[in-house]
Protein backbone atom coordinates (compact mmCIF):
# COMPACT_ATOMS: atom_id res chain seq x y z
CA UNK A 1 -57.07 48.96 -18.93
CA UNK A 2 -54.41 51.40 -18.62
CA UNK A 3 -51.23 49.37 -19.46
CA UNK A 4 -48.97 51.32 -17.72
CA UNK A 5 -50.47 50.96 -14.27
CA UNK A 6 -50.33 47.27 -14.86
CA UNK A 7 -46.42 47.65 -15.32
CA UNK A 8 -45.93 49.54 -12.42
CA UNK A 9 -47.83 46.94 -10.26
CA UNK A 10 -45.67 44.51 -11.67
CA UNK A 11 -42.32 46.06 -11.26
CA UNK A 12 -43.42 46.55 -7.73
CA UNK A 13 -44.21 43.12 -6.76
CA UNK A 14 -41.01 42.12 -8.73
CA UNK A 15 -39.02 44.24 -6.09
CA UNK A 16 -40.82 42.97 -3.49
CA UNK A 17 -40.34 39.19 -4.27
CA UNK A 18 -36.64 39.89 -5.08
CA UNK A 19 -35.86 41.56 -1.69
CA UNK A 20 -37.43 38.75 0.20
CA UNK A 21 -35.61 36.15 -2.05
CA UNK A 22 -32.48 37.96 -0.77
CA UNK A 23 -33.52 38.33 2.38
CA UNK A 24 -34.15 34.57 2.81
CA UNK A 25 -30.65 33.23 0.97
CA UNK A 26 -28.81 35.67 3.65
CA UNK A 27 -30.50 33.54 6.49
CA UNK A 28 -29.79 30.20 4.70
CA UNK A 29 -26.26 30.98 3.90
CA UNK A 30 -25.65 32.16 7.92
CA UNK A 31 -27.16 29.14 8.95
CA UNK A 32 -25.14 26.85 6.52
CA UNK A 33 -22.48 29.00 8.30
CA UNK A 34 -23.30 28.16 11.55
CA UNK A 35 -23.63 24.66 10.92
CA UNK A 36 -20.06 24.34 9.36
CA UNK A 37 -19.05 25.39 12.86
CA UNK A 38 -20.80 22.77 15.11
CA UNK A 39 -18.60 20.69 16.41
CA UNK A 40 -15.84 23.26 16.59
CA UNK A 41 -13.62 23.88 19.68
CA UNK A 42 -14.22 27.37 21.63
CA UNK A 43 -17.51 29.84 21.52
CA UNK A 44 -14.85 33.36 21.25
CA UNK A 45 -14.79 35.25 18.26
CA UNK A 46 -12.21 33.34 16.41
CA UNK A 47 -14.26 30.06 16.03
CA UNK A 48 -13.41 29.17 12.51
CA UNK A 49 -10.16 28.52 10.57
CA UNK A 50 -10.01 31.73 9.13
CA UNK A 51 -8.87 34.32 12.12
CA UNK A 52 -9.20 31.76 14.64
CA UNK A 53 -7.42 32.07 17.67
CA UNK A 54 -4.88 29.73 19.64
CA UNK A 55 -3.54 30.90 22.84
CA UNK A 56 -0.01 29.39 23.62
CA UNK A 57 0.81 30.05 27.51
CA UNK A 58 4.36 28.92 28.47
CA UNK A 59 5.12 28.73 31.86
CA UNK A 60 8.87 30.57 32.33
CA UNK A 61 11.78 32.29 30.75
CA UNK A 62 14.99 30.99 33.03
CA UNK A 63 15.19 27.76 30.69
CA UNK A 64 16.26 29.00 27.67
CA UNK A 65 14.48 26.36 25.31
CA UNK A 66 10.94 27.96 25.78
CA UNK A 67 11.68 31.42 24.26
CA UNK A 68 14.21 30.29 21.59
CA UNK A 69 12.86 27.03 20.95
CA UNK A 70 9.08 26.12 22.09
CA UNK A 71 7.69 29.66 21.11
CA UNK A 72 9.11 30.59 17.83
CA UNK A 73 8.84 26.85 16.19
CA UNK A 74 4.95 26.12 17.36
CA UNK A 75 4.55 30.06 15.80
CA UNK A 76 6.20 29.04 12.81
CA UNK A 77 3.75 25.76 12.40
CA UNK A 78 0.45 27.09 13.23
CA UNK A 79 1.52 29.70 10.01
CA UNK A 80 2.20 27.24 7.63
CA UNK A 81 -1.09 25.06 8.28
CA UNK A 82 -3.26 28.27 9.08
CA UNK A 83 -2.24 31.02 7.71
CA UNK A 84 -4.60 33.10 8.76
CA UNK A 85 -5.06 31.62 12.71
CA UNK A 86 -3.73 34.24 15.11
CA UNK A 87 -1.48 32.72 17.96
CA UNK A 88 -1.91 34.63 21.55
CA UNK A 89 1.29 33.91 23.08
CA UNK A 90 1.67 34.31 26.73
CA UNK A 91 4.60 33.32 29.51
CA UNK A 92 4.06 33.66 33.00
CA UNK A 93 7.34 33.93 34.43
CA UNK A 94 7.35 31.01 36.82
CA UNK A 95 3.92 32.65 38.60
CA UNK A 96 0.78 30.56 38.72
CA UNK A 97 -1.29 33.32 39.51
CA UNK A 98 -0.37 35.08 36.64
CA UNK A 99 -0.36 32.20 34.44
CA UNK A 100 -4.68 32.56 35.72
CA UNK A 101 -4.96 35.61 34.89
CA UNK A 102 -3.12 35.18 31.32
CA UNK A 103 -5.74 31.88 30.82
CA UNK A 104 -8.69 34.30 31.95
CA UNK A 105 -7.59 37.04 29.49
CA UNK A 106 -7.18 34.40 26.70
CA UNK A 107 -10.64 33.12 26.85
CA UNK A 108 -12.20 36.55 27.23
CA UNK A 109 -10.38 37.67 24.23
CA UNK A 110 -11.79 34.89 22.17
CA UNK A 111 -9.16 32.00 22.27
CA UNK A 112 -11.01 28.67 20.30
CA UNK A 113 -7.91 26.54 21.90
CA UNK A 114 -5.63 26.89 25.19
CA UNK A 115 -2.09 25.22 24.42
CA UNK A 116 -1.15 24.80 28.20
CA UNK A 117 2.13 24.33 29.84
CA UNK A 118 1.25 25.17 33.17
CA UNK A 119 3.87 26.32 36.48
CA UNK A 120 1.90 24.50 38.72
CA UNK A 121 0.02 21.14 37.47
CA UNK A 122 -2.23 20.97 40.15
CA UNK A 123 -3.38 24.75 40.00
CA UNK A 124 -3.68 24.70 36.09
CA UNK A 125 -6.74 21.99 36.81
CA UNK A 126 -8.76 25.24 37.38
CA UNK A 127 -7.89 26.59 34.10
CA UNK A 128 -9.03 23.64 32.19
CA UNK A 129 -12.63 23.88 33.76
CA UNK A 130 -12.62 27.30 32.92
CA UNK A 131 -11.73 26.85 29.97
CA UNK A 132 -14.10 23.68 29.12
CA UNK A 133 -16.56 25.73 30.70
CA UNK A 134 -16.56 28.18 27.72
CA UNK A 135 -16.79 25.25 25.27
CA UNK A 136 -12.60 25.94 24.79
CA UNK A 137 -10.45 22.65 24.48
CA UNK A 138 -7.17 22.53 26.65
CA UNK A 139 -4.09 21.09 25.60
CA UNK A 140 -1.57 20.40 27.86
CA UNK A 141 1.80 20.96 26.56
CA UNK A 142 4.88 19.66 27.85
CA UNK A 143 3.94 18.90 31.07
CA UNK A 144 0.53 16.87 32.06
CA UNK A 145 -2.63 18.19 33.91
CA UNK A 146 -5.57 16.02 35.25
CA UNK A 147 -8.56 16.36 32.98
CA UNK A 148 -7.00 18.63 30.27
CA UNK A 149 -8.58 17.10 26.06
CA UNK A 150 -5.16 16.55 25.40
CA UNK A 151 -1.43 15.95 26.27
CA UNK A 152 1.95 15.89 24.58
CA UNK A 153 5.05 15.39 25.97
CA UNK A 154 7.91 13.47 26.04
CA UNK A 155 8.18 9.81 28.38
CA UNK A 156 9.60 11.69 31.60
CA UNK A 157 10.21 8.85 33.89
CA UNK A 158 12.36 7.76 30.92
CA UNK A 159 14.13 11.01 30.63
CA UNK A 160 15.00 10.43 34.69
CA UNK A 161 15.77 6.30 33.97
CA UNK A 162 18.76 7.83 31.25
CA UNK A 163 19.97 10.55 33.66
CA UNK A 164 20.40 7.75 36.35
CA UNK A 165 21.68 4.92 34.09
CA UNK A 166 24.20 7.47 32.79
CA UNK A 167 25.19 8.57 35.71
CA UNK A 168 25.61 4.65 37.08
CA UNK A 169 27.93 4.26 34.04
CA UNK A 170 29.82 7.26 34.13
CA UNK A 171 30.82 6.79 38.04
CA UNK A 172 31.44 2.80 37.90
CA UNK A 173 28.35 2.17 40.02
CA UNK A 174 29.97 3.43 43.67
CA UNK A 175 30.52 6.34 45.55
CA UNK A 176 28.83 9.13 46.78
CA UNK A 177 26.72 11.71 44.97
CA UNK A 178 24.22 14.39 45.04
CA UNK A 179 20.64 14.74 43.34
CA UNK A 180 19.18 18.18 42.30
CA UNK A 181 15.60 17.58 41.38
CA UNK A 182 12.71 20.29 39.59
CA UNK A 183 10.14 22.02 41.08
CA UNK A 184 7.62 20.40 43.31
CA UNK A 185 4.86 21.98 41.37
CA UNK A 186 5.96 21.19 38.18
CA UNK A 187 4.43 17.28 37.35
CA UNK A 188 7.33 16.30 35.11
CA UNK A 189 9.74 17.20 37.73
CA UNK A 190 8.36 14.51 40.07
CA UNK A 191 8.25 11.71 36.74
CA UNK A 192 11.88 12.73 36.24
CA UNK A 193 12.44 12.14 39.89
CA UNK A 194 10.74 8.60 39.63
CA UNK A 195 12.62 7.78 37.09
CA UNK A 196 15.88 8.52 38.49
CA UNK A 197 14.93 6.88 41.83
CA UNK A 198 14.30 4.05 40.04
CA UNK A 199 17.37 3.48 38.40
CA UNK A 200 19.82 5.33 41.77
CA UNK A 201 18.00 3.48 44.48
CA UNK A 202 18.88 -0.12 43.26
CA UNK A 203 22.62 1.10 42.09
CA UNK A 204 26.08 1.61 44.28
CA UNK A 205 26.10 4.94 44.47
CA UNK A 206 24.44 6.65 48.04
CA UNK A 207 22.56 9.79 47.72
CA UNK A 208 23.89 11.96 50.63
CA UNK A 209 21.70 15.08 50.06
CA UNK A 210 19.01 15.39 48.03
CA UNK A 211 17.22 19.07 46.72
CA UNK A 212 14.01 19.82 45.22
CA UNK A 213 14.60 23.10 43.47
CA UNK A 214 11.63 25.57 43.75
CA UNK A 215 12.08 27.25 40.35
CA UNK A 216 14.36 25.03 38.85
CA UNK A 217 16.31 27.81 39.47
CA UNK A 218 20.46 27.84 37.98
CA UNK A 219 21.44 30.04 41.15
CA UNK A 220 19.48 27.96 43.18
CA UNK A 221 21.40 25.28 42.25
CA UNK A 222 24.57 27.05 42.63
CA UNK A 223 24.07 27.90 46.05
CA UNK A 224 22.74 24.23 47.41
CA UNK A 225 25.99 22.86 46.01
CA UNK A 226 28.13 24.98 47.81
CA UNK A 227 26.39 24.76 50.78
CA UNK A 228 27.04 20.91 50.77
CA UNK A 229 30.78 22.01 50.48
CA UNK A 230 30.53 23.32 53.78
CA UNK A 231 30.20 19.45 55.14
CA UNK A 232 31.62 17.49 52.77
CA UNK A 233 34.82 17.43 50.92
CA UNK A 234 33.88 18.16 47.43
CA UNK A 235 36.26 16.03 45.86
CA UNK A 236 34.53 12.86 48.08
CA UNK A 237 31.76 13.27 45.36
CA UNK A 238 31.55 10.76 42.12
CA UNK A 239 28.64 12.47 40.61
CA UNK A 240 25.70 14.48 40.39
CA UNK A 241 22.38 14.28 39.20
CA UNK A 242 21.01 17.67 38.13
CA UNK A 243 17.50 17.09 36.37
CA UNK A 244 18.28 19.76 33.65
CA UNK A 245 21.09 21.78 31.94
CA UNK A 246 20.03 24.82 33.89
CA UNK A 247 20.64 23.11 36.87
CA UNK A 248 23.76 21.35 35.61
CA UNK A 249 25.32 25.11 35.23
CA UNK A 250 24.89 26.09 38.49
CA UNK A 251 26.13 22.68 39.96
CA UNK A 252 29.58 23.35 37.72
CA UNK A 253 29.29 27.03 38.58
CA UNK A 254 30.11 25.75 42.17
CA UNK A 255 33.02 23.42 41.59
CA UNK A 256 34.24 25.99 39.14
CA UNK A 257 34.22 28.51 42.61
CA UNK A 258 36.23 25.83 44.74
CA UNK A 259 39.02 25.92 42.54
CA UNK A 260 38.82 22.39 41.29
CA UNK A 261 40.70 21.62 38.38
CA UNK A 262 38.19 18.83 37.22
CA UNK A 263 34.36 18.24 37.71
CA UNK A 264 32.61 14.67 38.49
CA UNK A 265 30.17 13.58 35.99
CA UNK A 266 26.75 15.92 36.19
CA UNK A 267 23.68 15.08 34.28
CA UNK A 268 21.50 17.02 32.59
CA UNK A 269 18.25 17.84 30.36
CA UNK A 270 16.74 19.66 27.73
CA UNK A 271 20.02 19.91 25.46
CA UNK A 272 20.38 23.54 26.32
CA UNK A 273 23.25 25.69 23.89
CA UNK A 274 24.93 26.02 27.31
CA UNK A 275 25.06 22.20 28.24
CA UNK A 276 25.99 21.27 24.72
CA UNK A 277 29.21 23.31 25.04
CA UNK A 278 29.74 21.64 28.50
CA UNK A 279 29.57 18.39 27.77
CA UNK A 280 32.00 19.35 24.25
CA UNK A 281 33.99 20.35 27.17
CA UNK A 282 34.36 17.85 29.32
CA UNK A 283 32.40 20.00 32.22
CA UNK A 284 29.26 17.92 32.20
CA UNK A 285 28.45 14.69 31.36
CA UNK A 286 25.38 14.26 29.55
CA UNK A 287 22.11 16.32 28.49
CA UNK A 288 18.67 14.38 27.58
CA UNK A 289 17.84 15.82 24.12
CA UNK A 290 14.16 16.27 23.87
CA UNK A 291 13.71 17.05 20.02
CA UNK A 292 11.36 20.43 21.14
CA UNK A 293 10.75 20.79 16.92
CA UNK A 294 8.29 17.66 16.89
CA UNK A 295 7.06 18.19 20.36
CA UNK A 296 6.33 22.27 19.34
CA UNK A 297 4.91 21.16 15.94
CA UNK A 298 2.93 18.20 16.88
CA UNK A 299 1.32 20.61 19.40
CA UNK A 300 0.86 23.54 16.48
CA UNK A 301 -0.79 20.56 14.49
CA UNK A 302 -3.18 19.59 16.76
CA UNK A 303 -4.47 22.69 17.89
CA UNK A 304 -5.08 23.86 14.35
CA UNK A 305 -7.36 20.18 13.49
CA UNK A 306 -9.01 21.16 17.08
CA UNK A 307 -9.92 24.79 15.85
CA UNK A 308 -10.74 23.33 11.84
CA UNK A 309 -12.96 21.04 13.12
CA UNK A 310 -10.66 17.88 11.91
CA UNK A 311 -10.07 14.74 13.12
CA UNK A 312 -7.49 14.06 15.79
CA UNK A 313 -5.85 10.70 15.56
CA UNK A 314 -3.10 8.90 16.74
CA UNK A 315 -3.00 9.53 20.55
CA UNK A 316 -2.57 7.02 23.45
CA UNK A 317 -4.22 7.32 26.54
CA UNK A 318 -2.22 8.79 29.10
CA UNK A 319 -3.83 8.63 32.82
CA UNK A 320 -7.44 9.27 31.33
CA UNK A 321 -6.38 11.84 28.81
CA UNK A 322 -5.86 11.32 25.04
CA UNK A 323 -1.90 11.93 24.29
CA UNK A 324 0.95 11.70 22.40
CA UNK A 325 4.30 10.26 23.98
CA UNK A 326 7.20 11.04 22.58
CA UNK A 327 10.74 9.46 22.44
CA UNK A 328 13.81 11.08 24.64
CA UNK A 329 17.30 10.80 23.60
CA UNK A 330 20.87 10.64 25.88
CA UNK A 331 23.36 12.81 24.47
CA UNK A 332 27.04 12.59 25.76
CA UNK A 333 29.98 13.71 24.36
CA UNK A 334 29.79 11.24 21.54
CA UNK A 335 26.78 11.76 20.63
CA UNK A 336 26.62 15.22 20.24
CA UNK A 337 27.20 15.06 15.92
CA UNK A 338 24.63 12.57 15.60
CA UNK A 339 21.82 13.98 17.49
CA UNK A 340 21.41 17.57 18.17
CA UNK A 341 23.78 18.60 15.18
CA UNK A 342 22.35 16.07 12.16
CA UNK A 343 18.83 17.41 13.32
CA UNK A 344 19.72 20.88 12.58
CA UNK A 345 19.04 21.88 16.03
CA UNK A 346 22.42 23.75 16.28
CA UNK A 347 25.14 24.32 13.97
CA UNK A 348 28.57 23.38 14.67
CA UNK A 349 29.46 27.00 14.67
CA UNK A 350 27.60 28.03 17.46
CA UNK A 351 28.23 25.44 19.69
CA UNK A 352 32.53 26.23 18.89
CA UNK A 353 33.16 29.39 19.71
CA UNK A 354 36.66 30.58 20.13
CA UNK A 355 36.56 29.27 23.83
CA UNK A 356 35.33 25.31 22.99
CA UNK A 357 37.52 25.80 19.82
CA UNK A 358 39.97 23.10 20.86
CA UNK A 359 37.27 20.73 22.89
CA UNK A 360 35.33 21.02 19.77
CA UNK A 361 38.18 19.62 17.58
CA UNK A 362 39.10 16.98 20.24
CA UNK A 363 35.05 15.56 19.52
CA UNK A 364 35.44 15.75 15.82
CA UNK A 365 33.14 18.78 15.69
CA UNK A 366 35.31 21.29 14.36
């Protein structure tokens, strides 16, 4: 037998067994790599950890704590716990439509999780079928929508119960006031409204006009104020509720126009830089302080164990939907040093600038 034939036939099959060895430990290892994925939120391109993506879709850029606040801290969060996940952020400037259209472009570009805070509650419900549609998880951020995975927030009729109680305290319980709510399509604006009912409708004071503010908008604001001054006598008033600092700004910003030398007490919400310095100041009363750094990184956590295929735990159920509820604080004058200062949320220097200088000693924040 020539020996060298029999070599050659066995180098041959050698190659041939190897490269179907191969061939079958490829297949194995993409189906071990499949299978590490079941169970895994979203069906885009970024469905595991590594590269996945997270869209974040904020609804509006007039209040200031979404761009400075909501945006750059659930950035910073999804980074340290996933380095490599890519967020997709998105704002629709107060538009529902486009707010569709940014949902529809986040899913077609591969999104594994929607982090929703939607204009319009009601209209985002469409989203979340889309989105559940394409096997992507929606959480709703901030502000609740029917049939969404998940919700976080904080308790909003109890953010309108300690604008009203304040408000109760601050004007001795009688006299007459006026009540600036949030937008109608916004679904925390009517929990903050509850709340405040709740707490205004069983007190002293009489609610002589009452405004539902279609973008929550400052100017808005502004100009329903002074167009109450064309009836009443704006000294009459003892109060009034504004359902957010934005709000509260414009409300001032139309006192401020009639030449008043002093304000009544005005409520207020989301602890804006703005609204800080007012209350320092003596030109608003009180701010509810919604600590946005657990809210933003609670909702950065979450969506990362959705898109790693970990276990979320902890959540309540909140009108059908599993949630976490978090924990509003009142912030007046007082307060100010303990709260939004001690949790690093401002420094002292930028809420005293040379023009609260003075009110900022006065408080003991100087």
């Amino acid at each position: 037998m020539d020996l060298n034939i029999f070599s050659e036939v066995n180098v041959n099959t050698f190659k041939r067994v190897a490269a179907v060895t191969a061939t079958m430990i490829l297949a194995l290892g993409s189906l071990a790599a499949c299978g590490s994925n079941s169970g895994d939120a979203g069906s885009g391109s970024g469905d595991t950890a590594d590269g996945a993506t997270i869209a974040l879709l904020l609804p509006e850029t007039k209040t200031t704590r979404y761009e400075s606040f909501d945006k750059p801290l659930f950035e910073a969060k999804v980074k340290e716990l996933c380095p490599k996940c890519k967020v997709n952020y998105l704002n629709a400037d107060q538009d529902a439509s486009k707010q569709q259209q940014q949902a529809e472009s986040a899913l077609t570009d591969g999104a594994s999780v929607l982090v929703l805070d939607p204009v319009d509650g009601k209209a985002a419900t469409s989203i979340v079928k889309s989105a559940q549609s394409s096997n992507v998880p929606v959480v709703a951020y901030d502000r609740f929508i029917e049939g969404a995975d998940y919700y976080i927030s904080f308790n909003n009729e109890r953010v309108g119960e300690m604008q009203g109680e304040a408000l109760v305290e601050a004007t001795g319980n009688k006299g007459d006031i006026l009540m600036l709510n949030g937008s109608p399509t916004d679904p925390n604006a009517a929990q903050f409204k509850k709340g405040a009912h709740s707490v205004l409708d069983k007190s002293g004071l009489n609610i002589i006009a009452e405004y539902d503010n279609p973008d929550w908008s400052p100017d808005n604001a502004q100009k329903f104020t002074s167009s109450q001054f064309n009836k009443i006598d704006p000294s009459s008033l003892v109060g009034v509720y504004a359902a957010n600092d934005g709000q509260a700004g414009g409300v001032f910003a139309a006192f401020r126009a009639e030449g008043l030398d002093s304000v009544p007490p005005i409520t207020g919400q989301d602890a804006e830089l703005a609204g800080i310095q007012r209350i320092v100041a003596g030109q608003q009363y009180m701010t509810v302080y919604k600590p946005i750094k657990i809210e933003a990184e609670k909702a950065a956590e979450l969506a990362v164990n959705i898109v790693t295929g970990k276990d979320v735990s902890g959540t309540t159920d909140y009108e059908g939907v599993a949630s976490y509820i978090l924990d509003p604080i009142a912030v007046t004058k007082d307060k100010v040093k303990d709260t939004v200062v001690a949790d690093g949320f401002y420094e002292v220097a930028d809420i005293c600038t040379a023009e609260y200088a003075d009110a900022c000693k006065a408080a003991g924040l100087s």
